[in-house]
N, C-alpha and C. Protein backbone atom coordinates (compact mmCIF):
# COMPACT_ATOMS: atom_id res chain seq x y z
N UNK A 1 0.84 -1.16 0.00
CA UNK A 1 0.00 0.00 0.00
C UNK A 1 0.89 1.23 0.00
N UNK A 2 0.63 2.64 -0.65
CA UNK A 2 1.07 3.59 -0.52
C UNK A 2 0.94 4.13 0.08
N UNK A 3 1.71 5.51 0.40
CA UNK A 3 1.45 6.51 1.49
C UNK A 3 1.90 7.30 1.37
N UNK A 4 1.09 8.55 1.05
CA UNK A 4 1.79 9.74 0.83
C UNK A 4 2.88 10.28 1.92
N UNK A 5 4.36 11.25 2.30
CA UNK A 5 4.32 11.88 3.03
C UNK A 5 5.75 11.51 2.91
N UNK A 6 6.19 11.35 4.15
CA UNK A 6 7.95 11.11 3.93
C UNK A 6 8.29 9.39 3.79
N UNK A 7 9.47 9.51 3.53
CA UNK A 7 9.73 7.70 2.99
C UNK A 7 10.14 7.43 4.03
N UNK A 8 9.52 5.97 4.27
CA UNK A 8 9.76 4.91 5.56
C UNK A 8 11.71 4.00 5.27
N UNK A 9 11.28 3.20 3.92
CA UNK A 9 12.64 2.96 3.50
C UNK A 9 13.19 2.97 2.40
N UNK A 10 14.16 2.84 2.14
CA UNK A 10 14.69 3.18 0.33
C UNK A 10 14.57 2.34 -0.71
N UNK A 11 13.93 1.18 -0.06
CA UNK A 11 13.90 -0.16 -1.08
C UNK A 11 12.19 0.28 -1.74
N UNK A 12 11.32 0.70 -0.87
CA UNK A 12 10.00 0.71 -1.23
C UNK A 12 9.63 2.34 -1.17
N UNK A 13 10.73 2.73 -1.57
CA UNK A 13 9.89 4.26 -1.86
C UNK A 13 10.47 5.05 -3.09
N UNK A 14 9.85 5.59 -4.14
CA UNK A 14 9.85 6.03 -4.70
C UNK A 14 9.85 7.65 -4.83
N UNK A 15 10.18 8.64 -4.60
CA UNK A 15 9.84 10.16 -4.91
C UNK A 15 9.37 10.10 -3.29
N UNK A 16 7.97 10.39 -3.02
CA UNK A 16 7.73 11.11 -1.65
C UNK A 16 7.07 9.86 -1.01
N UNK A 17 6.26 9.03 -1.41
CA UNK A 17 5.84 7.88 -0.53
C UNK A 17 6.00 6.20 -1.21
N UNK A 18 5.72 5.88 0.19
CA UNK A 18 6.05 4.56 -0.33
C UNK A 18 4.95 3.10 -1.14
N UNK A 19 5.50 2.64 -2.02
CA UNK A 19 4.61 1.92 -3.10
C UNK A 19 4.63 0.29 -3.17
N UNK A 20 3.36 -0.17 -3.27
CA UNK A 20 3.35 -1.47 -3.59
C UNK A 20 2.18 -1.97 -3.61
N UNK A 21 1.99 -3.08 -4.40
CA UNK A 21 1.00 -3.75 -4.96
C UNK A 21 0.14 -3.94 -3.56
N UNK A 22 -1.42 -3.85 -3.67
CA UNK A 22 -2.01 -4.90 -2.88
C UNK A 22 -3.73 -4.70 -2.65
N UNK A 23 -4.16 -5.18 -1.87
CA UNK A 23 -5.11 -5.38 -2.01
C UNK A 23 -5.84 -4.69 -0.50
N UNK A 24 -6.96 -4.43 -0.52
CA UNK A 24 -7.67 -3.48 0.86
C UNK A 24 -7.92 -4.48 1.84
N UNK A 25 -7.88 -4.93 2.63
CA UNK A 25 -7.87 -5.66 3.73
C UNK A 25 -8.99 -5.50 5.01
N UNK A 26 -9.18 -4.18 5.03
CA UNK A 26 -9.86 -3.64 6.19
C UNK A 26 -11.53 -4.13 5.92
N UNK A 27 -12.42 -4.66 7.11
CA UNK A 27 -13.45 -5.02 6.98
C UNK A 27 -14.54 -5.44 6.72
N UNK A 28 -14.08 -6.77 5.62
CA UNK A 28 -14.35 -7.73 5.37
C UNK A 28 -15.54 -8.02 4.73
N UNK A 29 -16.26 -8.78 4.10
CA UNK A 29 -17.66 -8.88 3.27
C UNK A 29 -18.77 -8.77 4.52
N UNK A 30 -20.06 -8.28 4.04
CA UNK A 30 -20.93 -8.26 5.62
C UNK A 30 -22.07 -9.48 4.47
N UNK A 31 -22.85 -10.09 5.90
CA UNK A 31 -23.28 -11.55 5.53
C UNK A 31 -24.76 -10.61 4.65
N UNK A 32 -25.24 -11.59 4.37
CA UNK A 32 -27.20 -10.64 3.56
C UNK A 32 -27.80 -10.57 4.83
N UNK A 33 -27.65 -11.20 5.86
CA UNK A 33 -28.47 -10.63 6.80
C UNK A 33 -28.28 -9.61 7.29
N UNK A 34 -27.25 -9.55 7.70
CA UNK A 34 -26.27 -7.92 8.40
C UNK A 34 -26.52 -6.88 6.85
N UNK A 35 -26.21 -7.07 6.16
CA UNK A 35 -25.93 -6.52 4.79
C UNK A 35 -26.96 -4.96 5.10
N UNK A 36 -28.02 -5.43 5.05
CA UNK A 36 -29.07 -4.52 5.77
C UNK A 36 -29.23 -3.53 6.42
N UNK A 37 -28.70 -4.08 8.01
CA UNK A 37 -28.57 -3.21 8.92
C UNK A 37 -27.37 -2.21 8.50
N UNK A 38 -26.30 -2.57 7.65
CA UNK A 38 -25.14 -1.68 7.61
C UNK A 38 -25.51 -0.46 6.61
N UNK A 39 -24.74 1.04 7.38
CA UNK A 39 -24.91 1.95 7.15
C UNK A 39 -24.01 1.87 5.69
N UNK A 40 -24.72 2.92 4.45
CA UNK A 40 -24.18 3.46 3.30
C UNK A 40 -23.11 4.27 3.68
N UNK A 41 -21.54 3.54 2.91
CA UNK A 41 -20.45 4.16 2.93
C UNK A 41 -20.00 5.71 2.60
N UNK A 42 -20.09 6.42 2.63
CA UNK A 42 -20.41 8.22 2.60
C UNK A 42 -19.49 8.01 1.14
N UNK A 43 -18.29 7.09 1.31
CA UNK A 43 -16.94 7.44 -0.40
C UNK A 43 -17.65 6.61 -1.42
N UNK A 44 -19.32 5.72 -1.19
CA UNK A 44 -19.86 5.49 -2.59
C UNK A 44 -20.19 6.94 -3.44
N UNK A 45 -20.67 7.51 -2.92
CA UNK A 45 -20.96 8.69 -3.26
C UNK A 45 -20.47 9.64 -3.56
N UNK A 46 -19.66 9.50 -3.34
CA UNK A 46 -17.95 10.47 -4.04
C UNK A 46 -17.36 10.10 -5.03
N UNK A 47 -17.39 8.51 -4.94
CA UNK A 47 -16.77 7.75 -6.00
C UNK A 47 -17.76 7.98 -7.56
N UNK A 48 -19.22 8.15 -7.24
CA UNK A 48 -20.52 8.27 -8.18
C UNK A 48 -20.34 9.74 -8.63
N UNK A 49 -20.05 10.54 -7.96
CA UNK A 49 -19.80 11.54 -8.57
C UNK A 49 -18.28 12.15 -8.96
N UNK A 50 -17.50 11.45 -8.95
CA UNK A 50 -16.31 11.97 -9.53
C UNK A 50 -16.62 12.90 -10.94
N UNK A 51 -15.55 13.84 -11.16
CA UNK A 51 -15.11 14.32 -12.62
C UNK A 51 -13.95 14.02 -12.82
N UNK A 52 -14.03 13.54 -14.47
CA UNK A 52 -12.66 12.84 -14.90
C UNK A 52 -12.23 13.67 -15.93
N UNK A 53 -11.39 13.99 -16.37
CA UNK A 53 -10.87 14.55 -17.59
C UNK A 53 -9.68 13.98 -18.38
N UNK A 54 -9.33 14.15 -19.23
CA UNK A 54 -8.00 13.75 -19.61
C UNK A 54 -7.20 14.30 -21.10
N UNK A 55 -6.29 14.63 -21.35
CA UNK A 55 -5.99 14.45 -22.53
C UNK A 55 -5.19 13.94 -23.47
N UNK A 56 -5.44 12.56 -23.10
CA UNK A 56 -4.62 11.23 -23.63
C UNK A 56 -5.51 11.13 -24.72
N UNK A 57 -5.57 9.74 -25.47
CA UNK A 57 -5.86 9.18 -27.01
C UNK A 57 -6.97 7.91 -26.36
N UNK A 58 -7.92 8.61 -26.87
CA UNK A 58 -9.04 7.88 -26.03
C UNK A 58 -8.93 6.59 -27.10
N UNK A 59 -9.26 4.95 -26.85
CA UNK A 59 -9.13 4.07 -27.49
C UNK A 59 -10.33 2.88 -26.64
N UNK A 60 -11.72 2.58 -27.03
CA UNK A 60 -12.33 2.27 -26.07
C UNK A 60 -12.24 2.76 -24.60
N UNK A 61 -12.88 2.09 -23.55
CA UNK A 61 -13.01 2.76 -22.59
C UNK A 61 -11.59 3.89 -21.66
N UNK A 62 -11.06 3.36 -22.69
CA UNK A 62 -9.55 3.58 -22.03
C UNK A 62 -8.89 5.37 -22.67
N UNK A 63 -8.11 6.18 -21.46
CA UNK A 63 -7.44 6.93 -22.22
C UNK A 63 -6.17 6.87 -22.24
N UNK A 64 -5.52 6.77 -23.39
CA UNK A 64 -3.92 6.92 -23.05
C UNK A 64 -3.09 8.13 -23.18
N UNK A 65 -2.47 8.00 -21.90
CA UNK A 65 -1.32 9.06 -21.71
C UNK A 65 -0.21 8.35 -22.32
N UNK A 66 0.03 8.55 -23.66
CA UNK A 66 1.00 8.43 -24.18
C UNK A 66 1.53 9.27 -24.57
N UNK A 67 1.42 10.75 -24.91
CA UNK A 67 2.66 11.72 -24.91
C UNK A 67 3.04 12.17 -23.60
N UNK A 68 4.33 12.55 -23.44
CA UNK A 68 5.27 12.76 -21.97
C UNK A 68 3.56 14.18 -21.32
N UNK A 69 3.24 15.03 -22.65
CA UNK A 69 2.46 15.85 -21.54
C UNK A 69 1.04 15.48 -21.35
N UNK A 70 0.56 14.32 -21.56
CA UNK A 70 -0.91 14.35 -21.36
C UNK A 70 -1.10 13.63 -19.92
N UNK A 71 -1.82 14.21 -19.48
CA UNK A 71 -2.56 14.17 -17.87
C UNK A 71 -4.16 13.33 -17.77
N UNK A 72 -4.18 13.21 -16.32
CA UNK A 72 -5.77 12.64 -16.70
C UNK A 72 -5.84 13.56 -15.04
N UNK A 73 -7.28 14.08 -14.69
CA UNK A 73 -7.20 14.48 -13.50
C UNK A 73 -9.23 14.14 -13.18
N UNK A 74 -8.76 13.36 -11.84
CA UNK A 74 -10.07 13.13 -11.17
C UNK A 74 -10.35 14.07 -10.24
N UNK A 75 -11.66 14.62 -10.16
CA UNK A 75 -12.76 15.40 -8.77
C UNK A 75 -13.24 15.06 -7.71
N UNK A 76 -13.18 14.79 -7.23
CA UNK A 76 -13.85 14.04 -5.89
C UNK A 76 -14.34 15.41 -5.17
N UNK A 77 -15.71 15.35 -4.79
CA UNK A 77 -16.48 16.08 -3.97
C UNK A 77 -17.52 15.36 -3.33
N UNK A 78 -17.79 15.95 -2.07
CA UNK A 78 -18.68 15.53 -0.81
C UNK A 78 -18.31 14.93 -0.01
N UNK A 79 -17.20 15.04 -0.13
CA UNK A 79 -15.92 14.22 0.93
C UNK A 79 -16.82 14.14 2.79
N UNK A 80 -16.64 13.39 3.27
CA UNK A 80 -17.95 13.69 4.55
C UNK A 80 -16.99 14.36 5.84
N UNK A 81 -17.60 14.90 6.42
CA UNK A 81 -16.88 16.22 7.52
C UNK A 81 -15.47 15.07 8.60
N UNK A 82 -16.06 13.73 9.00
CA UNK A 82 -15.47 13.00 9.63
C UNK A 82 -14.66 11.94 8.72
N UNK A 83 -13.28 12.06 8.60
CA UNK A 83 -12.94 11.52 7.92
C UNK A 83 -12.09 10.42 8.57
N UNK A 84 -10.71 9.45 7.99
CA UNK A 84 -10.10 8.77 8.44
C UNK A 84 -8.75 8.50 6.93
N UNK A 85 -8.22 7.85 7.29
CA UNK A 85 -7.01 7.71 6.80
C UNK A 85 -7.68 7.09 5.55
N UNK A 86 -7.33 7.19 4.03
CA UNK A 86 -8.06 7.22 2.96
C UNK A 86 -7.25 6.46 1.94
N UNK A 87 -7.96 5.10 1.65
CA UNK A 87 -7.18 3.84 0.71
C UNK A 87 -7.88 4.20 -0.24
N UNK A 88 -7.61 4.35 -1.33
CA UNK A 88 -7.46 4.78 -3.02
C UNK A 88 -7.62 3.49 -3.44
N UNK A 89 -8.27 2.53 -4.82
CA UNK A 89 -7.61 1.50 -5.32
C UNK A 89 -7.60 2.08 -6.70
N UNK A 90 -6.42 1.43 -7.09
CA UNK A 90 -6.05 2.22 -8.45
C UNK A 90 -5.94 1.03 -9.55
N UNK A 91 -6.60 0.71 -10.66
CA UNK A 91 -6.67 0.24 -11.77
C UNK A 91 -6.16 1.07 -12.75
N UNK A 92 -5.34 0.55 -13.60
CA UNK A 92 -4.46 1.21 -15.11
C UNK A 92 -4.02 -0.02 -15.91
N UNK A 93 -4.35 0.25 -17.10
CA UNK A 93 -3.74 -0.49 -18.14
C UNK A 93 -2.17 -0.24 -18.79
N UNK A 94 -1.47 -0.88 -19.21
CA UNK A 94 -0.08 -0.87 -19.76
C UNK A 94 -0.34 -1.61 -20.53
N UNK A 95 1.19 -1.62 -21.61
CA UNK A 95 0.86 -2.22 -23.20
C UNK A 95 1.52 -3.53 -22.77
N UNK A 96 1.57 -4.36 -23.37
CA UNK A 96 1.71 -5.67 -23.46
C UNK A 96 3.60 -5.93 -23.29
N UNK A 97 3.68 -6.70 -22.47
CA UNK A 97 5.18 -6.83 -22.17
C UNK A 97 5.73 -5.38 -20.84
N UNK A 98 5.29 -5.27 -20.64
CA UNK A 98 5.82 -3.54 -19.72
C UNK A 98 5.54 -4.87 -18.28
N UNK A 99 6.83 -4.28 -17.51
CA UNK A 99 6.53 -4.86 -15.77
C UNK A 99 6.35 -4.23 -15.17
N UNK A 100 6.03 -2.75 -15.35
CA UNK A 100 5.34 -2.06 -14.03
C UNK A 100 4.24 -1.12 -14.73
N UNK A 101 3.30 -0.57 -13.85
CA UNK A 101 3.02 0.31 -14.21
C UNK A 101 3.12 1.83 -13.68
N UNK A 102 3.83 2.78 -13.84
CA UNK A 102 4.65 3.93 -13.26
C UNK A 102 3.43 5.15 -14.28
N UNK A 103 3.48 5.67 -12.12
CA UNK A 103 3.09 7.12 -13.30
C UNK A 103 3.19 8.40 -11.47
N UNK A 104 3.29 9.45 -12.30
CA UNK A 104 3.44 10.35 -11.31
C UNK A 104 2.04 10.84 -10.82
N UNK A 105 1.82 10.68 -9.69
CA UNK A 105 0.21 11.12 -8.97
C UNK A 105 0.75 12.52 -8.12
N UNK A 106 -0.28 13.23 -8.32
CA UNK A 106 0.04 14.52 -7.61
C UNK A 106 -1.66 14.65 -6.66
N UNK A 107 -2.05 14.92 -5.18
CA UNK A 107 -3.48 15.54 -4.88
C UNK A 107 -3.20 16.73 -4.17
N UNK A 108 -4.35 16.95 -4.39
CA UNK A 108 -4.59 18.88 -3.30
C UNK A 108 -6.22 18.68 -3.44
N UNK A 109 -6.58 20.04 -2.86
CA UNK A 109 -7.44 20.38 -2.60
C UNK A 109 -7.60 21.91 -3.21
N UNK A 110 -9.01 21.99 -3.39
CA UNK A 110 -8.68 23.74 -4.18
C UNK A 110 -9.29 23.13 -5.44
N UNK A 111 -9.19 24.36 -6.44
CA UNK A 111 -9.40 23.87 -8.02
C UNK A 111 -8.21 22.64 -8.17
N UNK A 112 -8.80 22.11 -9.54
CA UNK A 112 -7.78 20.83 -9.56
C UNK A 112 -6.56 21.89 -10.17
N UNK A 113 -5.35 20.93 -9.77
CA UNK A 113 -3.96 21.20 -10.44
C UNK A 113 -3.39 22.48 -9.51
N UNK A 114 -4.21 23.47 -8.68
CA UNK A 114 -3.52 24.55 -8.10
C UNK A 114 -2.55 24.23 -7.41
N UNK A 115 -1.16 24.89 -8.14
CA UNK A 115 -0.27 24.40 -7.33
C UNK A 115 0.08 24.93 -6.01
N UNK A 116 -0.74 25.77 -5.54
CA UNK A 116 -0.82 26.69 -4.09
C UNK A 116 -1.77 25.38 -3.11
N UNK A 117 -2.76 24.38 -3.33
CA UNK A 117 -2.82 23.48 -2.88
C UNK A 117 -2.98 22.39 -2.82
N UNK A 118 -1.30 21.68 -3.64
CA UNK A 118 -1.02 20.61 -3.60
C UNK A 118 -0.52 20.12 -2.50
N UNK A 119 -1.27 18.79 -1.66
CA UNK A 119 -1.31 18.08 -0.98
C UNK A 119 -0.26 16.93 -0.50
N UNK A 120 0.42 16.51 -1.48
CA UNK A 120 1.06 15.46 -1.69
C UNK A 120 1.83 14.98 -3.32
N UNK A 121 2.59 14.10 -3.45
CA UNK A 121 2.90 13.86 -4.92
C UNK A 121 3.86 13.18 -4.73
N UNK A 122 4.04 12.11 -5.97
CA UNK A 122 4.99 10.92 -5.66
C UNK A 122 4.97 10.19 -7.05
N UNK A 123 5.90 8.92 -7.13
CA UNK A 123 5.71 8.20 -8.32
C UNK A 123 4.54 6.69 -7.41
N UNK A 124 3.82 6.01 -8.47
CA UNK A 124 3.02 5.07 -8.17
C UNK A 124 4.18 4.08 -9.14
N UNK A 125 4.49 3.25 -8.17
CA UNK A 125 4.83 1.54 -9.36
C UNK A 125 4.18 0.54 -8.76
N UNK A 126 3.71 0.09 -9.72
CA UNK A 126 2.66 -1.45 -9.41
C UNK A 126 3.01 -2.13 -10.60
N UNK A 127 4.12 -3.45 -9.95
CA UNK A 127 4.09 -4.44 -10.66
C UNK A 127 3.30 -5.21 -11.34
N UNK A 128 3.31 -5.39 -12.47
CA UNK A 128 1.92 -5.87 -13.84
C UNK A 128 1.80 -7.79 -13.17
N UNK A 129 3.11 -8.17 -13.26
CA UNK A 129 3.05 -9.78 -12.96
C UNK A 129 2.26 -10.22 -14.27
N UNK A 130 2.71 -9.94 -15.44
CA UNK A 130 2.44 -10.14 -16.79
C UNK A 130 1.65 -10.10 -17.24
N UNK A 131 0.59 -8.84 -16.51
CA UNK A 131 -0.93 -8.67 -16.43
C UNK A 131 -0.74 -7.27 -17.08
N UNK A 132 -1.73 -6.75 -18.41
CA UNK A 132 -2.05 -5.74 -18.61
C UNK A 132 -3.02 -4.79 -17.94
N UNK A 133 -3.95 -5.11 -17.36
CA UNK A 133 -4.67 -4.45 -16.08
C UNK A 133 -4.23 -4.86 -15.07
N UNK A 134 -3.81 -3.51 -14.47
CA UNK A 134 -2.68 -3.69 -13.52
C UNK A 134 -3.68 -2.94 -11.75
N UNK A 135 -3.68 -3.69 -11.09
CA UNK A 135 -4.44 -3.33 -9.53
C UNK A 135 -3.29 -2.83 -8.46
N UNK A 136 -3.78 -1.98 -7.76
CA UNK A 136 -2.96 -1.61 -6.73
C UNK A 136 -3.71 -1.04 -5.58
N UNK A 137 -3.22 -0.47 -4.02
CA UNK A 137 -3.71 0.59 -3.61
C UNK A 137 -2.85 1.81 -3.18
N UNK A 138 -3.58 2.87 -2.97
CA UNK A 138 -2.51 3.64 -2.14
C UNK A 138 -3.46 4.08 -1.10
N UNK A 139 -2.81 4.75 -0.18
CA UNK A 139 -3.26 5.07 0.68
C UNK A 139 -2.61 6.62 1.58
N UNK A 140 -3.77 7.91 1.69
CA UNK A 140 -3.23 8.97 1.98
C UNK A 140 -3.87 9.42 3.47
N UNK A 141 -2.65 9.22 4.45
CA UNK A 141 -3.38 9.72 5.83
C UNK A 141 -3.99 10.85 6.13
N UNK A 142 -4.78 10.38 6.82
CA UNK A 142 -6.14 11.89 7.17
C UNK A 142 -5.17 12.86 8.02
N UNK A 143 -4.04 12.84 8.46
CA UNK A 143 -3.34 14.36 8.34
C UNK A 143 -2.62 14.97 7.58
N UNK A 144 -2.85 14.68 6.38
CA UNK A 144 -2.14 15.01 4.99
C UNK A 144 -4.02 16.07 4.39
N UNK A 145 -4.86 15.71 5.23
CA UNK A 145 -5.98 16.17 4.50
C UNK A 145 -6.99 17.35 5.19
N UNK A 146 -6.48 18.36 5.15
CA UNK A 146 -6.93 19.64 5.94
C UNK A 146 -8.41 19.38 6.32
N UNK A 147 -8.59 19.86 7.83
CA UNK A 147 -9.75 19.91 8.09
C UNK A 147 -10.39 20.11 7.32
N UNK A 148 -11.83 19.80 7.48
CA UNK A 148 -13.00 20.80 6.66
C UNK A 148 -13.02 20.59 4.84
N UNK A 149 -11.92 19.62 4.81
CA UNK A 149 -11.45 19.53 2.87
C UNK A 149 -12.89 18.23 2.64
N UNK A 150 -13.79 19.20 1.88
CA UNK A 150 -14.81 18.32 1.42
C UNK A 150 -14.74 18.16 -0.21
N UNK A 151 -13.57 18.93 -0.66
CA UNK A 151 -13.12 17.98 -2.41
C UNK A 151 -11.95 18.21 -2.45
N UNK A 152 -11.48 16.73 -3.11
CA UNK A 152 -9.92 16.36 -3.76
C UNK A 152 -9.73 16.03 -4.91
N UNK A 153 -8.71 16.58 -5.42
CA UNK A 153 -8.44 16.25 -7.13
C UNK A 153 -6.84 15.45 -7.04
N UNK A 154 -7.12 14.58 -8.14
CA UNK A 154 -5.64 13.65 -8.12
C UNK A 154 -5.30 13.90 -9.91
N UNK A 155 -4.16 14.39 -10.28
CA UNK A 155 -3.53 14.03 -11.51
C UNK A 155 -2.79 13.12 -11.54
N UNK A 156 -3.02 12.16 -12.93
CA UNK A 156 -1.93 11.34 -13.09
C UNK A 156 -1.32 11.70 -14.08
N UNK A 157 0.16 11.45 -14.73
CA UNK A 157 0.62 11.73 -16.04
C UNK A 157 1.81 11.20 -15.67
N UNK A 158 2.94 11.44 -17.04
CA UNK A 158 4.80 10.90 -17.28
C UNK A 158 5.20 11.74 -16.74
N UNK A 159 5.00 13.25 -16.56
CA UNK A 159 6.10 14.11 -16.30
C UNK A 159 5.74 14.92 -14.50
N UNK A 160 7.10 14.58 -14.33
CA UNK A 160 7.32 15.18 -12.68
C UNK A 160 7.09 16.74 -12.57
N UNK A 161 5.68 16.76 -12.09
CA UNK A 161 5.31 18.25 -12.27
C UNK A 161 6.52 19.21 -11.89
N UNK A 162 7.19 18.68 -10.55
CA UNK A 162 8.22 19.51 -9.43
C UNK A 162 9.56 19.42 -10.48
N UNK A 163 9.54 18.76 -11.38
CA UNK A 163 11.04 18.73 -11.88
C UNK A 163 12.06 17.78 -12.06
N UNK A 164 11.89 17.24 -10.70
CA UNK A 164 13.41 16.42 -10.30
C UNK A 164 13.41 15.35 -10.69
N UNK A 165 12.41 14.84 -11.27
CA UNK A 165 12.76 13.05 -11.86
C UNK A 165 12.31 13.43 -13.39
N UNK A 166 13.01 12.45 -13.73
CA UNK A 166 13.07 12.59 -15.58
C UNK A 166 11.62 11.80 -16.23
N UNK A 167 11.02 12.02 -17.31
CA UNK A 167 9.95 11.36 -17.45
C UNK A 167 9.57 10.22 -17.50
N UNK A 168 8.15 9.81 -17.17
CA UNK A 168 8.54 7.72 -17.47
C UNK A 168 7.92 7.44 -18.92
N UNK A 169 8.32 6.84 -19.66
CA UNK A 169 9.04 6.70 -20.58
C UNK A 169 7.64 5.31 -21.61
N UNK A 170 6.83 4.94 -20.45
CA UNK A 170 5.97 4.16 -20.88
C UNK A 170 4.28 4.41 -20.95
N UNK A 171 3.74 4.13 -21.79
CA UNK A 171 1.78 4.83 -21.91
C UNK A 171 1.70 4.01 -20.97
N UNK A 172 0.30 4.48 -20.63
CA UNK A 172 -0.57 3.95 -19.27
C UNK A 172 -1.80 4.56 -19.85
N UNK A 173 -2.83 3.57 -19.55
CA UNK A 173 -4.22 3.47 -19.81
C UNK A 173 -4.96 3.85 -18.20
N UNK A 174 -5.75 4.66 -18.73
CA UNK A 174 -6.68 5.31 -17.24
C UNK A 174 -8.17 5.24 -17.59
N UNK A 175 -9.06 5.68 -16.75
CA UNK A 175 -9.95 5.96 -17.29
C UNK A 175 -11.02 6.38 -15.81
N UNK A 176 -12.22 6.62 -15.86
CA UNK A 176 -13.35 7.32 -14.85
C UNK A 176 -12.85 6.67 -13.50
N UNK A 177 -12.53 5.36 -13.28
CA UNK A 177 -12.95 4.12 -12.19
C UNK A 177 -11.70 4.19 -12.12
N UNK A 178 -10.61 4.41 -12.82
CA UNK A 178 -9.34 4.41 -12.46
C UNK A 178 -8.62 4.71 -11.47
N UNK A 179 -9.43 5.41 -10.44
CA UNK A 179 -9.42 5.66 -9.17
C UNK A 179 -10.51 5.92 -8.54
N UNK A 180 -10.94 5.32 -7.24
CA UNK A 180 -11.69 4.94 -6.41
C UNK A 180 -11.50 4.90 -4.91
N UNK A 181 -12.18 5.74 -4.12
CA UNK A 181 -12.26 5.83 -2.97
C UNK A 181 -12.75 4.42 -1.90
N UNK A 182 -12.37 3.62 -1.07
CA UNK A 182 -12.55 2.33 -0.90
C UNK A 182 -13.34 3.00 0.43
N UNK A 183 -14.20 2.37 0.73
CA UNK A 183 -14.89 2.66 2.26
C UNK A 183 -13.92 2.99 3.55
N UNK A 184 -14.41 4.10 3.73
CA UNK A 184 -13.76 4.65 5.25
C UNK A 184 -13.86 3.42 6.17
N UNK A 185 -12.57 3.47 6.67
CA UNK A 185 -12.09 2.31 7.75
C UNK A 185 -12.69 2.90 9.07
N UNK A 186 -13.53 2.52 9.64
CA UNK A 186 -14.27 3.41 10.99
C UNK A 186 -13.96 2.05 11.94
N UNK A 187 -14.13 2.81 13.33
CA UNK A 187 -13.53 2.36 14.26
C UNK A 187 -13.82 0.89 14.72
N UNK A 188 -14.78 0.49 13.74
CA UNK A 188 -15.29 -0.74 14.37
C UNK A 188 -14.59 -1.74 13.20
N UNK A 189 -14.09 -1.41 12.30
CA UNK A 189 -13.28 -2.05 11.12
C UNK A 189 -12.04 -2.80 11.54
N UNK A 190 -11.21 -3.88 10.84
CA UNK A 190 -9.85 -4.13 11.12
C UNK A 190 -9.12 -3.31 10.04
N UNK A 191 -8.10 -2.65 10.44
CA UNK A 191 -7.28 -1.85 9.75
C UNK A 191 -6.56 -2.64 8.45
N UNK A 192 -6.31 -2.06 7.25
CA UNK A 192 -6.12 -2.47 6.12
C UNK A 192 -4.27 -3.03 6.64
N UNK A 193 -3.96 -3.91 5.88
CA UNK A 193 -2.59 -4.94 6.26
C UNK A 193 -1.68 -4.27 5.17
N UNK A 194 -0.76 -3.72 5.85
CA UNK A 194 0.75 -2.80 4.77
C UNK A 194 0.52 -4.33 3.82
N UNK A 195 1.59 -3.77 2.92
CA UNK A 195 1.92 -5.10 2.17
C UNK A 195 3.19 -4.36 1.25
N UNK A 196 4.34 -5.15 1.11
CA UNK A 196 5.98 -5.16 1.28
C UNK A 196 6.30 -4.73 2.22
């Protein structure tokens, strides 16, 4: 799982946080009977209303960022007042033969892209394992996320907005669902399991 903020160690971190394949862990399938009684997750509803944009080479559902400058940037609004530490799962396509899939994620809050409030930013690598739809998560702690922040925007693209890393060098397929807000981990949940 990722994490925005400073790097834990040098083997698993990339740019500002640290990266790796995996899967959400935290609180488990609820049975059809319970199913019921359980309260609606506040991030379905964020996730339903996202805005996506992009200006990659749309090819079926998919857009590709295949020149170094094309971006894709998601909206997220209605973010709910009580929040908690916030797992992302991220789906992207890569071309056939590629072993990772790399791309630079930048979030803030504010209009999208303002660079007066960018939040966080880092490289994402998620090993393909000879898979062209490629799964991952990340994950950005709720003190990385200003009080009162009821919308977030995430860009993805090749080029290191800040400068310091050189571009990545391979297309990546995105698209609406390409990022997804996973249900707030609330206190009665088991906490999602690092993984590397």
């Amino acid at each position: 799982m990722a994490k925005w903020g400073r790097p834990r160690t040098a083997a698993a971190i990339v740019v500002s946080f640290a990266v790796a394949a995996g899967v959400y862990a935290g609180g488990g399938t609820a049975s059809a009977k319970s199913r019921s009684a359980t309260p609606v997750d506040p991030m379905a509803a964020v996730n339903r209303g996202v805005r996506f944009e992009s200006t990659g080479t749309q090819r079926g559902a998919w857009s590709w960022l295949q020149d170094e400058t094309d971006t894709a940037t998601w909206e997220f609004t209605g973010l709910p007042s009580e929040l908690t530490d916030l797992v992302m799962h991220v789906r992207v396509r890569v071309p056939k033969g590629t072993d990772s899939a790399r791309f630079y994620l930048r979030f803030g809050a504010g209009a999208a892209g303002s660079a007066d409030e960018v939040l966080g930013r880092g490289v994402v690598v998620l090993p393909t394992s000879g898979k062209q739809l490629v799964k991952g998560d990340i994950m950005i702690p709720v003190n990385r996320v200003p009080v009162g922040t009821d919308a977030l925007w995430m860009e993805a693209g090749r080029i290191d907005v800040g400068g310091n890393q050189p571009p990545i060098d391979t297309a990546l397929g995105v698209r609406k669902k390409s990022l997804q807000f996973a249900p707030l981990r609330l206190a009665s949940t088991t906490n999602p399991a690092p993984v590397g």
